[in-house]
Protein backbone atom coordinates (compact mmCIF):
# COMPACT_ATOMS: atom_id res chain seq x y z
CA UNK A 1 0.00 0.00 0.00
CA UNK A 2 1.44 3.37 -1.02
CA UNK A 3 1.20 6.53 1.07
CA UNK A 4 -0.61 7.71 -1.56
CA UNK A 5 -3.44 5.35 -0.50
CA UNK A 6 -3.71 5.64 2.88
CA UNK A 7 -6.13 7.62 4.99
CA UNK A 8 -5.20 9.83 7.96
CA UNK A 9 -8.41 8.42 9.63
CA UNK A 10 -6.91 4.60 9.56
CA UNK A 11 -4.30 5.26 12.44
CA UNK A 12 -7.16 6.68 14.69
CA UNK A 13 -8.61 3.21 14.27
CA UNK A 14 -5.09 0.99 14.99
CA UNK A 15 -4.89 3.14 18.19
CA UNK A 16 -7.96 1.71 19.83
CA UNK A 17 -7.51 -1.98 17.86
CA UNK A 18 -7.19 -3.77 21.35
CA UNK A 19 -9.50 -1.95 23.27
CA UNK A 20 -12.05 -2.56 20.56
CA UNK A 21 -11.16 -6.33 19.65
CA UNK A 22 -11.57 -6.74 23.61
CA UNK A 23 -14.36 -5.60 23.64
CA UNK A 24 -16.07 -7.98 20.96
CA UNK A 25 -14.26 -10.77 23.25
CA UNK A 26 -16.22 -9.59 26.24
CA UNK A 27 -19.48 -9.65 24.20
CA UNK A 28 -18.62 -13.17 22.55
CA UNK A 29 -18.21 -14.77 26.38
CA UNK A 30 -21.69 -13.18 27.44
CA UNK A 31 -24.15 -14.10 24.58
CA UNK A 32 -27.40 -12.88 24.98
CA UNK A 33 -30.64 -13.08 22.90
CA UNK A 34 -33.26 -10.13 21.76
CA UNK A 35 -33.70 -7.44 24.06
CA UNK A 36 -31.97 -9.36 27.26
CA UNK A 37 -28.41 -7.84 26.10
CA UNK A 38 -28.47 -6.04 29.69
CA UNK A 39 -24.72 -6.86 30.31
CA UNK A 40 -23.54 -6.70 26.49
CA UNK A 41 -25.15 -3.41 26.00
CA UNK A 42 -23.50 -2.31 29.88
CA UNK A 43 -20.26 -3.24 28.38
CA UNK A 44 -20.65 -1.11 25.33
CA UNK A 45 -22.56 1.66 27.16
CA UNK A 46 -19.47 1.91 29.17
CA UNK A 47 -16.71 1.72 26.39
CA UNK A 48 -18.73 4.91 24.92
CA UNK A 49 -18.16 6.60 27.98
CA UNK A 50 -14.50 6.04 28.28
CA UNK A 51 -14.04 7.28 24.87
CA UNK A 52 -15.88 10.18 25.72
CA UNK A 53 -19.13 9.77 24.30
CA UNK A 54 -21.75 11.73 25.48
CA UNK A 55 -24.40 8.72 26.41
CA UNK A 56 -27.99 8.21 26.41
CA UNK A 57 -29.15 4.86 27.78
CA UNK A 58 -32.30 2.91 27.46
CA UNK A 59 -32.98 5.11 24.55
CA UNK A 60 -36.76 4.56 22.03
CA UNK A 61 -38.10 2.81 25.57
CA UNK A 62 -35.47 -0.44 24.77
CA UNK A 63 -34.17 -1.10 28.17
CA UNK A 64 -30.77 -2.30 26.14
CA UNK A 65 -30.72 -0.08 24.02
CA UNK A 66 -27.74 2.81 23.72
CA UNK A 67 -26.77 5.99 21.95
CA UNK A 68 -23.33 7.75 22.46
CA UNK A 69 -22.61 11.24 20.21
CA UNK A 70 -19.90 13.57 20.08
CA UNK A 71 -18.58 16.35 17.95
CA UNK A 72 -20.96 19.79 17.51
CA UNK A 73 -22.46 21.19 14.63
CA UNK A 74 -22.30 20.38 10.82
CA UNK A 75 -23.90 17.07 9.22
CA UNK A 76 -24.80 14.41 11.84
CA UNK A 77 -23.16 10.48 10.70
CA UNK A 78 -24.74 7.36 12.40
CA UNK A 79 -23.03 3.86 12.91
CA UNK A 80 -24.95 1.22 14.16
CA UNK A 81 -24.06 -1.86 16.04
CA UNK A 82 -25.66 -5.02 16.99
CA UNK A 83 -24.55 -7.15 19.99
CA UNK A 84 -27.70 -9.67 20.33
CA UNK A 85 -27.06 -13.26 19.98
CA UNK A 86 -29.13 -16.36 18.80
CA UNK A 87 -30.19 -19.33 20.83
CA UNK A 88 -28.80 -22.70 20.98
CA UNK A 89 -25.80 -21.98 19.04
CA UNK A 90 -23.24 -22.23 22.29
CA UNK A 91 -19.66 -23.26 21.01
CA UNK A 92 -15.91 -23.72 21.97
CA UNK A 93 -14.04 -20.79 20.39
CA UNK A 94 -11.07 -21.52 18.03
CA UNK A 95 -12.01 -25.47 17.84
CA UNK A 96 -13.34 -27.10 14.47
CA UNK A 97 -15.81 -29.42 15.68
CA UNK A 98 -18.75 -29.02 17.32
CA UNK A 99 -18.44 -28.54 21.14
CA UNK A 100 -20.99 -26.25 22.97
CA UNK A 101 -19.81 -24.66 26.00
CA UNK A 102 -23.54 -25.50 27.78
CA UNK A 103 -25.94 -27.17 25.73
CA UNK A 104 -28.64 -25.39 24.60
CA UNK A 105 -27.24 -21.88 25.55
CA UNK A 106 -26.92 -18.49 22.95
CA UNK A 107 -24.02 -18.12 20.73
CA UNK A 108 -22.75 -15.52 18.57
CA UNK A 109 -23.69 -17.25 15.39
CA UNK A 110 -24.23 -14.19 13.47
CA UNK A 111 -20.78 -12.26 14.74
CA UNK A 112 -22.96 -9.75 16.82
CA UNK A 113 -20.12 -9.44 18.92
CA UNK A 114 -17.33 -7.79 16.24
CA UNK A 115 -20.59 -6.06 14.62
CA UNK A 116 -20.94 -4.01 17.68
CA UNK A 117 -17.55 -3.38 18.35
CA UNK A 118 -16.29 -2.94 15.10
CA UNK A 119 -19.34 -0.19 14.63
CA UNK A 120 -17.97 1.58 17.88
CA UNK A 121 -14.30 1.09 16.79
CA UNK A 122 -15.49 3.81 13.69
CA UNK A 123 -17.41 5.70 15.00
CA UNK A 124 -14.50 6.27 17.85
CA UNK A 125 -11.83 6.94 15.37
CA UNK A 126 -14.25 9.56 13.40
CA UNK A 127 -14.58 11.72 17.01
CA UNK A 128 -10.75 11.26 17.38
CA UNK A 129 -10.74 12.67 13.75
CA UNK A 130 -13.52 15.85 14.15
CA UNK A 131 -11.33 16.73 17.26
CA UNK A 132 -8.37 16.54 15.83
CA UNK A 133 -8.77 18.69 13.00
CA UNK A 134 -11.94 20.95 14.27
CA UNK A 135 -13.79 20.01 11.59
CA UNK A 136 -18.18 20.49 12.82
CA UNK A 137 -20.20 17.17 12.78
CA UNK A 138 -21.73 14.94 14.79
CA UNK A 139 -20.99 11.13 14.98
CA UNK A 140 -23.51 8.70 16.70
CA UNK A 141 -23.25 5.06 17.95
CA UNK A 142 -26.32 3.43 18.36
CA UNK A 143 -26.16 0.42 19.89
CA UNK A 144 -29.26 -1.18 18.86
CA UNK A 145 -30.69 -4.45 20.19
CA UNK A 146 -32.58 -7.43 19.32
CA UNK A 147 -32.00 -7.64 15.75
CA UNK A 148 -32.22 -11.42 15.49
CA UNK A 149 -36.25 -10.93 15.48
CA UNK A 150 -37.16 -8.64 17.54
CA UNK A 151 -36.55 -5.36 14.86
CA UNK A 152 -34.94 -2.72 17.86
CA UNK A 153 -33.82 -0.39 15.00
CA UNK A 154 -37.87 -0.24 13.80
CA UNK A 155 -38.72 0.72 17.25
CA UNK A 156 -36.20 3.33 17.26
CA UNK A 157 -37.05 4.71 13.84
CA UNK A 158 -40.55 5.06 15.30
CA UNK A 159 -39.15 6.56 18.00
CA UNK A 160 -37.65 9.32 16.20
CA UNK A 161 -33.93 8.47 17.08
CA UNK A 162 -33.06 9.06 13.13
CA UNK A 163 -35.27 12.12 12.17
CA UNK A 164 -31.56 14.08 12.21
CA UNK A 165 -29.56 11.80 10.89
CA UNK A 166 -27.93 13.01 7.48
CA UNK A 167 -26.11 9.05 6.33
CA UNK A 168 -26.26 5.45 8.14
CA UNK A 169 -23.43 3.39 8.15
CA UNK A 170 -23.45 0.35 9.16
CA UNK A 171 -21.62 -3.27 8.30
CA UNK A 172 -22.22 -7.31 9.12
CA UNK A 173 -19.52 -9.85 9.18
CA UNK A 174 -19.30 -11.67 6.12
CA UNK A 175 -17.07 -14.55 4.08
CA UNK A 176 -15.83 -11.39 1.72
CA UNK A 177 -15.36 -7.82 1.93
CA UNK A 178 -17.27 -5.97 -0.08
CA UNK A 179 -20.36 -3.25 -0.37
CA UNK A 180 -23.66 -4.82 0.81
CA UNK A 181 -25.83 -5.59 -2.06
CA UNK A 182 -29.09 -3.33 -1.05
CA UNK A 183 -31.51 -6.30 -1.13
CA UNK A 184 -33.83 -7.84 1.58
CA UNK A 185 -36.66 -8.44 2.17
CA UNK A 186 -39.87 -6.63 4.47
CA UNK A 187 -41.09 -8.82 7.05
CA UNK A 188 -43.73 -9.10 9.90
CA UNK A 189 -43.46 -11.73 12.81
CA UNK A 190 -47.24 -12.14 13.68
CA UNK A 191 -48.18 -14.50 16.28
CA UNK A 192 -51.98 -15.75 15.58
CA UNK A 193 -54.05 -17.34 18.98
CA UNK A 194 -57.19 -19.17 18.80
CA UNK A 195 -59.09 -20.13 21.21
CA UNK A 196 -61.98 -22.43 21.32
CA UNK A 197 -64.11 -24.48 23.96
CA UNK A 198 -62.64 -28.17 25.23
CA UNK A 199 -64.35 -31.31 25.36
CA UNK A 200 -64.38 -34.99 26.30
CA UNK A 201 -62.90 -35.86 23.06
CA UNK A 202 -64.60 -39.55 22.99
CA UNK A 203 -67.74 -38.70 24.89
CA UNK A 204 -68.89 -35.08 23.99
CA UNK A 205 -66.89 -34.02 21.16
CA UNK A 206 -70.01 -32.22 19.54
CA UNK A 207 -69.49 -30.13 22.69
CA UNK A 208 -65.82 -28.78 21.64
CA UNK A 209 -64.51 -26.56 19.80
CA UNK A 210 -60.54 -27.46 18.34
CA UNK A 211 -58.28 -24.53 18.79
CA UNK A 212 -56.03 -26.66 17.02
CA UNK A 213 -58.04 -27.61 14.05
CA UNK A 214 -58.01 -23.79 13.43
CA UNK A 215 -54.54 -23.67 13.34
CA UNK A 216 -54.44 -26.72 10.94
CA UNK A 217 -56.73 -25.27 8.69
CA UNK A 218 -54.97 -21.78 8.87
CA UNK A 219 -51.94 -23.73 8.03
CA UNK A 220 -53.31 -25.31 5.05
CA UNK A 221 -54.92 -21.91 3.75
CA UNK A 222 -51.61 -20.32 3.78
CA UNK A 223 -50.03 -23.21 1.82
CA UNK A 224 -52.85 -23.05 -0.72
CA UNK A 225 -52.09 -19.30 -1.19
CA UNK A 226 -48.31 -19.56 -1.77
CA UNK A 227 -49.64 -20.57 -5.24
CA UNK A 228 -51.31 -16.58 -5.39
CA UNK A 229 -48.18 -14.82 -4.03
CA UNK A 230 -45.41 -12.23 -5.76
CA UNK A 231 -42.43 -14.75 -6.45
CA UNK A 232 -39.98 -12.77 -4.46
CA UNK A 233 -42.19 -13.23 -1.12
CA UNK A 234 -41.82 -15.87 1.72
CA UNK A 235 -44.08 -17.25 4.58
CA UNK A 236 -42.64 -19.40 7.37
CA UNK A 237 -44.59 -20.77 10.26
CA UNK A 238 -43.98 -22.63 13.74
CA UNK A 239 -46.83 -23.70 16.03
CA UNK A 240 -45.77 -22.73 19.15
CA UNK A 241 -48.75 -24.58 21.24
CA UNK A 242 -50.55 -27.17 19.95
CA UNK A 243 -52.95 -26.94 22.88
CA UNK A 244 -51.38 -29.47 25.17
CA UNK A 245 -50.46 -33.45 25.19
CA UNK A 246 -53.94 -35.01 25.80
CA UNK A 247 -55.02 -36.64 23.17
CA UNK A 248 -58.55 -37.16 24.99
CA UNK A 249 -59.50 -33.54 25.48
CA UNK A 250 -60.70 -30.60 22.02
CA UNK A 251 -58.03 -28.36 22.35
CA UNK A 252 -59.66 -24.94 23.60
CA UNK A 253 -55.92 -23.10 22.99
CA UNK A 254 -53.58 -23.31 19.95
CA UNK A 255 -50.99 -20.40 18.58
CA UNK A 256 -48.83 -20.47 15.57
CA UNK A 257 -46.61 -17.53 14.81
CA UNK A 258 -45.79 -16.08 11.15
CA UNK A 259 -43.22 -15.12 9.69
CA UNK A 260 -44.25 -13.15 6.34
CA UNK A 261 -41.41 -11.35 3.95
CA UNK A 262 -41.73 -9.88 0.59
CA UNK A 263 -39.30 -7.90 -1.73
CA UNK A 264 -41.03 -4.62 -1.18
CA UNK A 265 -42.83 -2.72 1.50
CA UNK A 266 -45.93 -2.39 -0.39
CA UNK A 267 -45.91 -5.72 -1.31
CA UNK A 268 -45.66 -6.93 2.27
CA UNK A 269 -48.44 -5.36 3.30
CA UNK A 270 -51.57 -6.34 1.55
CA UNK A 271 -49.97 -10.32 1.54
CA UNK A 272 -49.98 -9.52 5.67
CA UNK A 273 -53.69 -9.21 5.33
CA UNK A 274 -53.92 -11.86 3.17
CA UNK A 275 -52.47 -13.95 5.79
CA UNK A 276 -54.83 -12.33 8.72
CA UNK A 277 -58.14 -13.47 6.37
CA UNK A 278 -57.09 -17.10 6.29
CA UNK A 279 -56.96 -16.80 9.56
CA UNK A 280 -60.38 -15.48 10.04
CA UNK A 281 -61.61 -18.17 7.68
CA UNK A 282 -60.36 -20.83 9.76
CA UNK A 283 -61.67 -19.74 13.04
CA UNK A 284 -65.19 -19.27 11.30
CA UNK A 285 -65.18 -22.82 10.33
CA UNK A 286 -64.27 -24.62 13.50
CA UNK A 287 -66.06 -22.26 15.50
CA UNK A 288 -63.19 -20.58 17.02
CA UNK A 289 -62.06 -17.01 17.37
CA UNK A 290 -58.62 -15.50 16.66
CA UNK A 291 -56.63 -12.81 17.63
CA UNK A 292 -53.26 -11.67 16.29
CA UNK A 293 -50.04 -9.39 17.69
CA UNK A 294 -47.50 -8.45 15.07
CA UNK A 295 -43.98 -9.01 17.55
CA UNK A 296 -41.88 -7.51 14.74
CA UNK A 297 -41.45 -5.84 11.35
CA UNK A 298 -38.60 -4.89 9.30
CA UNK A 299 -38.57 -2.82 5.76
CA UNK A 300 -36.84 -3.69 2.79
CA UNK A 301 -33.37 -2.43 1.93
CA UNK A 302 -33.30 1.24 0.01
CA UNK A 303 -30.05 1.13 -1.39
CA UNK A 304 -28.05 4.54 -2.52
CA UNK A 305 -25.73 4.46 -5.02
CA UNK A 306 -23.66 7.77 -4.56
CA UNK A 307 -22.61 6.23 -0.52
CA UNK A 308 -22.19 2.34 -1.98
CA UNK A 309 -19.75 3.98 -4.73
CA UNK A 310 -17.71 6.09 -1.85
CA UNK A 311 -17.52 3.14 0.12
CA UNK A 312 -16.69 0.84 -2.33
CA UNK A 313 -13.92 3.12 -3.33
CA UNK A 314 -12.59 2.84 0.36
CA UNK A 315 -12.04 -0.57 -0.11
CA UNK A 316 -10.20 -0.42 -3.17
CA UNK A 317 -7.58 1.64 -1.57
CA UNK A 318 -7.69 -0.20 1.57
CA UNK A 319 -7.25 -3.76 -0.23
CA UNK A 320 -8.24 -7.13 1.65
CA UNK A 321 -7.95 -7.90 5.17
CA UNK A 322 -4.31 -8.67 5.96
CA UNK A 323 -4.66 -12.22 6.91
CA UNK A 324 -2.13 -14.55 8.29
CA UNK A 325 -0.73 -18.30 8.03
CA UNK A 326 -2.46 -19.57 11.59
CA UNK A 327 -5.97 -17.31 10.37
CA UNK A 328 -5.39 -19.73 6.95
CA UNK A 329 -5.05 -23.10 8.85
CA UNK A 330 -7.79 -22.32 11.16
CA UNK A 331 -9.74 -21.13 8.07
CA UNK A 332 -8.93 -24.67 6.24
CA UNK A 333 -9.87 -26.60 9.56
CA UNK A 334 -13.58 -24.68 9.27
CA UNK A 335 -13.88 -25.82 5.56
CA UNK A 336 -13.21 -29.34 6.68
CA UNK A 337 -16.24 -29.21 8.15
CA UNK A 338 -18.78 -27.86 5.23
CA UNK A 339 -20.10 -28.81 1.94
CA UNK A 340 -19.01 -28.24 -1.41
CA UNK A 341 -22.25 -26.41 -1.92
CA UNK A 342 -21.91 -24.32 1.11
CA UNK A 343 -18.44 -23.08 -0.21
CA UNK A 344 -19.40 -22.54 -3.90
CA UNK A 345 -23.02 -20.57 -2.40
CA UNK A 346 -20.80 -18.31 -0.06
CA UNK A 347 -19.12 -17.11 -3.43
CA UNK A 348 -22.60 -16.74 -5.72
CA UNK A 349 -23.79 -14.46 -2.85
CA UNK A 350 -21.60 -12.35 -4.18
CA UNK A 351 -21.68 -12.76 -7.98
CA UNK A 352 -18.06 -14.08 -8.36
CA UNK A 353 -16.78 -17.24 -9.18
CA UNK A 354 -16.35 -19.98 -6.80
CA UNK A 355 -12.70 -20.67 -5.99
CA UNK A 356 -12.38 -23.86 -3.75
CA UNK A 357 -8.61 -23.28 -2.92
CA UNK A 358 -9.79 -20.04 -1.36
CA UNK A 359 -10.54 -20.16 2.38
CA UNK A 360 -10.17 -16.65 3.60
CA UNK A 361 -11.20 -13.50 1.29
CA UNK A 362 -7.77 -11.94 -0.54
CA UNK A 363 -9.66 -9.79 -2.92
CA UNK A 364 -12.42 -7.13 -3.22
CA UNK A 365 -15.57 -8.04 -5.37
CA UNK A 366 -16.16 -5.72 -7.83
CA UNK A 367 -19.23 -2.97 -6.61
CA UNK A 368 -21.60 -3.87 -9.39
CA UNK A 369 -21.69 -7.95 -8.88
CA UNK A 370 -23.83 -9.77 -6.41
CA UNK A 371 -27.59 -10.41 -6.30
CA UNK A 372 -28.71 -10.70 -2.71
CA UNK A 373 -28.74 -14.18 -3.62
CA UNK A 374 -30.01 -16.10 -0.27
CA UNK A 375 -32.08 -13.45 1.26
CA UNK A 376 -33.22 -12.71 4.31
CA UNK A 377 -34.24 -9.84 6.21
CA UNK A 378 -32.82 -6.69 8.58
CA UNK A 379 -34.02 -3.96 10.60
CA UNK A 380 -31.56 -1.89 8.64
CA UNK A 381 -33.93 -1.90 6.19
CA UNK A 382 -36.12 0.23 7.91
CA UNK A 383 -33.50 2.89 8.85
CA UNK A 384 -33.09 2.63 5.22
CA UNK A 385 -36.54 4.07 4.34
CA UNK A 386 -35.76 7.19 6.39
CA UNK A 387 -31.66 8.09 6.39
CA UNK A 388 -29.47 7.54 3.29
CA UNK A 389 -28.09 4.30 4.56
CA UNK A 390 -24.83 1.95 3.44
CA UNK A 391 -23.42 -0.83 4.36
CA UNK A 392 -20.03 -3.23 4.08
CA UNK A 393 -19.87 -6.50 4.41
CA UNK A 394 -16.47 -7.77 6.72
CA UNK A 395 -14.63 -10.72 5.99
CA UNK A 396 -14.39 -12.43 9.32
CA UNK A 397 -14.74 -15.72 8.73
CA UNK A 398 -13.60 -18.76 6.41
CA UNK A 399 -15.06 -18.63 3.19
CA UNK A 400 -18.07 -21.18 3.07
CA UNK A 401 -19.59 -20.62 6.94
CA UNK A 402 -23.37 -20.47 7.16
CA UNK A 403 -24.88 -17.91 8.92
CA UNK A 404 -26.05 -18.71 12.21
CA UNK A 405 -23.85 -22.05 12.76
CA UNK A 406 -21.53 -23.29 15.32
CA UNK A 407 -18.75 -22.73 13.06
CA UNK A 408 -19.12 -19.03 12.82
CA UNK A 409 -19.46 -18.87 16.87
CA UNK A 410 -16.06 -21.24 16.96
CA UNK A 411 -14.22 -18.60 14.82
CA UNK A 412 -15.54 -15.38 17.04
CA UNK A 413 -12.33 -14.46 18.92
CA UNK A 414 -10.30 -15.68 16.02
CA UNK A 415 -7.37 -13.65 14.16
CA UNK A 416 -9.73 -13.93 11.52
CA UNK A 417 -12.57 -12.12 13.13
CA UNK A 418 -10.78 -9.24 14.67
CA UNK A 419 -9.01 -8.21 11.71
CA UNK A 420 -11.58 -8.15 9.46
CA UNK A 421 -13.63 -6.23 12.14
CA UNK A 422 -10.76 -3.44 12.29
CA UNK A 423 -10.74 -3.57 8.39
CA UNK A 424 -14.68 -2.54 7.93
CA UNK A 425 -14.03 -0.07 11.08
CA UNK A 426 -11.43 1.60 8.89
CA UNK A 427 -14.05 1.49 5.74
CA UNK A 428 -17.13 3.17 7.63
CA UNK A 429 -14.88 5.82 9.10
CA UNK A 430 -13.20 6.50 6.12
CA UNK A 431 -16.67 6.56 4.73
CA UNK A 432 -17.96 9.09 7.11
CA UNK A 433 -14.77 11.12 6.99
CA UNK A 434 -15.22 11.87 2.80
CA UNK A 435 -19.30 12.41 3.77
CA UNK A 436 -17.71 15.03 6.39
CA UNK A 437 -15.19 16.38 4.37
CA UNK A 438 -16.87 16.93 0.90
CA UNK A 439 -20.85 18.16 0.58
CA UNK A 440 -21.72 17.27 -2.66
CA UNK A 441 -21.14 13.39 -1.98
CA UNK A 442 -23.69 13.77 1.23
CA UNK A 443 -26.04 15.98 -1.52
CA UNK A 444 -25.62 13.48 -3.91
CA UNK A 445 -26.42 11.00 -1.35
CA UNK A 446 -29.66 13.10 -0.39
CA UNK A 447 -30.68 13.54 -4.01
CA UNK A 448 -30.39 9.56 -4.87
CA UNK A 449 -32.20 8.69 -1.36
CA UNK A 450 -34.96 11.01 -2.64
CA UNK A 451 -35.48 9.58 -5.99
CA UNK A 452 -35.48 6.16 -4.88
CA UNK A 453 -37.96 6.78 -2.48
CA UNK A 454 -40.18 8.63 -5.37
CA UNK A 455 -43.07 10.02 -3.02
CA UNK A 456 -43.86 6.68 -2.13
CA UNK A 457 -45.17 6.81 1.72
CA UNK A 458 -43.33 4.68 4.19
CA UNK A 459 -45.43 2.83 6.59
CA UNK A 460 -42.91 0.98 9.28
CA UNK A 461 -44.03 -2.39 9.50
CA UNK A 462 -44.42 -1.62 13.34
CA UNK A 463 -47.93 -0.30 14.29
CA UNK A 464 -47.65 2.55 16.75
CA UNK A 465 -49.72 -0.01 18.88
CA UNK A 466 -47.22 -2.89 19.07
CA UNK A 467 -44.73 -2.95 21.67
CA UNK A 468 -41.19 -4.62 21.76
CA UNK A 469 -41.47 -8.73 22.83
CA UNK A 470 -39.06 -7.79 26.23
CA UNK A 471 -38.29 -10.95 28.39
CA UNK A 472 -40.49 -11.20 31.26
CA UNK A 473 -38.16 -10.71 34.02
CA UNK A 474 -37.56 -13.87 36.28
């Protein structure tokens, strides 16, 4: 790398590269699921204050939920982290076999733990950068929970944490470095309840009233309409109780919960009510009634091309993650351990051609290849809808990985993860830093945001009625 190409914002982010890959260890040994990150968010609430933050806690109502800002005046730059983990996923770090540390426990099988801190690690070096050259501007961290489900950043957009906010950055760990393709899909997590009347199954079963055949029949319904859907859309469902283990008795109680995703906002919507009519229908025909609660809702992606082309330039001049012979052999241990078809789909998510000799990223994709190819959905998407929003994708792990897996939670206090965290902190900052330093790029940013949107309304999948699915405390 020549001087030439170097940013005077990258050393602001080696100076804190321990603090900030100790950080993500912390996080990693204390995994915790939607909106019970009490001690993950503590230990990020407090790094913000060390660095001099000024900090808001417990901010949108989220009880785990944190915002730190510094700098004065001049365009205002967000970075958000994550630090939520999944269930179930519990695993040995730096091993290549399976080994949970307590069956059944959370794990960081999404790499919540370097999201968070790497998001902090920029957003620290960009208020080391306003102060030292007294340049105005504002840089946030918001540490925003329950992600995995529970959609913290929707709660805060409707909230008005972002109304502000001139650019989101954001990244997510990732086999390859490279600008996130600006595809997902909208989502809403409705749980549907019926209830109905019980009955000696045997004796009086004219008498009863199946909660369960509702959701059966609900079930079916939605099956029958995935034949009448947009292509691009998805339903999912899990009945989470069947009404009890008595064969012998009509169920009077049954729930299943939704999950219901489509390519665009206003696509999600009227499918949503779709879904709530089959509902309806089955309750009317075995007598039952219904009820629903949306828990979540995310938007789809808005992507903006003017921030995805700065960024992507970033990583052109920054090059690959700088990764070394033991990050390779633990790397080739991980691939041991997956498919052919997990390796060669790890590269189509990203529109290049598979290499199979190639277990940890050494290039940069070029900006205008990948599809989205696999997707899901984020509540990044809804920030999107309201902020000029990009993000980059950090190569922390061995080529191949699936998301959410044991394998990703083995490799989340690797080499491998904490430099490719401190290489996407050095892209967002130097990110923000050109947004800060030249106005047309945050004007052009404005102007693309605005035509994409094209007077379209946005409606966040969250109802002003709905209120976040918190843990019921113990």
């Amino acid at each position: 790398m020549t001087a030439s190409n170097t940013d005077s914002i990258w050393p602001q982010v080696d100076a804190r590269e321990a603090a900030f890959c100790a950080l993500s260890d912390r996080v990693w040994h204390m995994p915790e699921t939607n909106f019970a990150e009490h001690r993950s968010c503590a230990e990020h609430a407090e790094m913000l204050e060390a660095e001099g933050f000024r900090v808001t806690r417990g901010v949108a109502g989220l009880p785990t939920a944190v915002m730190g800002e510094a700098g004065d005046g001049g365009p205002v730059i967000a970075i958000l982290g994550e630090y939520d983990a999944l269930p179930g996923l519990s695993q040995r770090a730096g091993v290549a076999e399976k080994m949970p540390l307590q069956t059944g426990a959370p794990g960081h099988g999404c790499g919540h733990n370097v999201l968070g801190a790497g998001s902090m690690l920029a957003a620290a070096a960009l208020k080391g950068w306003l102060e030292e050259t007294g340049r105005p501007g504002r840089v946030r961290y918001y540490g925003c929970p329950a992600e995995e489900g529970g959609s913290g950043k929707g709660f805060m957009v409707r909230e008005g944490l972002f109304d502000d906010v001139d650019v989101a950055i954001c990244w997510h760990p990732a086999p390859l470095a490279a600008v996130n393709t600006p595809i997902s899909l909208a989502c809403n997590e409705i749980l549907f309840e019926f209830e109905g009347r019980s009955a000696h199954a045997a004796a009086a079963p004219e008498l009863g009233r199946s909660a369960l055949d509702a959701v059966e029949l609900m079930n079916v319904g939605v099956n029958f309409l995935r034949e009448h859907m947009v292509d691009s859309a998805r339903i999912h469902y899990a009945i989470t109780d069947a009404g009890g283990h008595a064969p012998n008795v009509v169920q009077p109680y049954a729930a299943v919960r939704y999950l219901i995703r489509a390519r665009e906002l206003d696509e999600l919507l009227p499918l949503v009510e779709r879904v709530r009519k089959v509902a309806e229908g089955a309750a009317l025909m075995t007598g039952t009634t219904v009820r629903n609660r949306v828990l979540s809702g995310d938007a789809n992606l808005i992507g903006n091309t003017p921030l995805e082309a700065l960024m992507h330039a970033q990583l052109e001049r920054l090059g690959p993650p700088a990764f070394d012979a033991e990050d390779r052999r633990f790397a080739e241990a991980i691939r041991k351990t997956l498919t052919p078809e997990e390796i060669r789909a790890a590269f189509k998510r990203f529109g290049v051609a598979p290499r199979m000799d190639l277990p940890l990223c050494d290039f940069i994709p070029p900006l205008t290849q990948g599809q989205g190819g696999g997707v899901g959905s984020t509540d990044v998407g809804t920030v999107s809808w309201v902020v000029p929003t990009v993000q980059v994708r950090g190569a922390t792990y061995a080529i191949g990985t699936p998301g959410h897996s044991w394998q990703l939670v083995a490799q989340g206090q690797s080499g491998i993860a904490h430099k490719g965290m401190v290489h996407a902190a050095k892209v967002m900052a130097a990110t923000a830093k050109a947004v800060f330093e030249d106005p047309a790029q945050l004007a052009a940013a404005k102007a693309d945001f605005e035509r994409r949107r094209d007077g379209r309304p946005f409606v966040n999948p969250l109802p002003d009625d709905v209120a976040p699915d918190l843990p019921v405390p113990a």
